[in-house]
Protein backbone atom coordinates (compact mmCIF):
# COMPACT_ATOMS: atom_id res chain seq x y z
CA UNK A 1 0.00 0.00 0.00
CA UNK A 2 1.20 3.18 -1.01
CA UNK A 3 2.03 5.93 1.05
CA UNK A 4 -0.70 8.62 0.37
CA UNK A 5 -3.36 5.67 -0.25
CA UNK A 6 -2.56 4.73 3.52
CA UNK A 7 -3.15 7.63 4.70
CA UNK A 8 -5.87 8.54 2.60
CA UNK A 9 -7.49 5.11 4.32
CA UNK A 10 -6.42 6.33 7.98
CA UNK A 11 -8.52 9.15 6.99
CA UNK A 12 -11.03 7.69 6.04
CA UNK A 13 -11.50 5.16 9.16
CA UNK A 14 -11.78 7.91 11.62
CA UNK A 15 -14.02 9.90 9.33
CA UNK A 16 -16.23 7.96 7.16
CA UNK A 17 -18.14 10.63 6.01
CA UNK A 18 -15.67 13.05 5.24
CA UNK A 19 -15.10 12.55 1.31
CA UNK A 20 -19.01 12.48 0.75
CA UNK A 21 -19.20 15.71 2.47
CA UNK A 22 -15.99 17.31 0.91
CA UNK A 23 -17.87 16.04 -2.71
CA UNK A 24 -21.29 17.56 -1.73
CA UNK A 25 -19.52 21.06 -0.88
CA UNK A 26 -17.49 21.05 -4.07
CA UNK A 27 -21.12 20.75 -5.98
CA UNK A 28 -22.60 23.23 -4.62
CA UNK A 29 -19.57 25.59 -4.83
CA UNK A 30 -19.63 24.78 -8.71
CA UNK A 31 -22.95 24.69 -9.23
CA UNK A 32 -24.63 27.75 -11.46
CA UNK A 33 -28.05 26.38 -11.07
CA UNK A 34 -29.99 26.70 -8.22
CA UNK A 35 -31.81 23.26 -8.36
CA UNK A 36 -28.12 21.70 -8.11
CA UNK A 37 -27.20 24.28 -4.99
CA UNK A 38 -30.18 22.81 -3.24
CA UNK A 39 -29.35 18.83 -3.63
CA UNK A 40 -26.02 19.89 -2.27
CA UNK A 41 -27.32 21.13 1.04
CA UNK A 42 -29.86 18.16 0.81
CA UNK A 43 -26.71 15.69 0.79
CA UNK A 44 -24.51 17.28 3.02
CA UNK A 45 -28.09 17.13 5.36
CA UNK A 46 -27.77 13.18 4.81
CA UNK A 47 -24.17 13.20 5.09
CA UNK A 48 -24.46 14.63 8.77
CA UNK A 49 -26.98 12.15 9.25
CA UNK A 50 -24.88 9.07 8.20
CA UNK A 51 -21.94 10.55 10.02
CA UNK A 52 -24.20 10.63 13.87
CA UNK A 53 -25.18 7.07 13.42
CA UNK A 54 -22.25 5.62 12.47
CA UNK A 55 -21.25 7.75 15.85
CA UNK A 56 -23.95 5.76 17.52
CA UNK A 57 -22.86 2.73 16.52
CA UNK A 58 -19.32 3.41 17.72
């Protein structure tokens, strides 16, 4: 295992929802239209979501 795909995995195991949520911001930053602005707030909504139960199940 490389390096930075290590790392990238230790990242992602005490985070799990991180990526998602870095993903969801960049489309709404990018978006023009407003329909796509408002299913990026709706998935970083379900994103948050995700993220407090897998906190739960911790």
């Amino acid at each position: 295992m490389s390096r930075s795909t290590r790392s990238s995995w230790c990242a992602a195991e005490r985070q799990p929802c991180t990526l998602p949520h870095r993903e969801a911001n960049t489309l709404g930053s990018k978006s023009a239209a407003l329909e796509l602005t408002a299913v990026s707030v709706d998935m970083k909504v379900l994103i948050e979501q995700m993220r407090e139960q897998v906190q739960n199940i911790e």
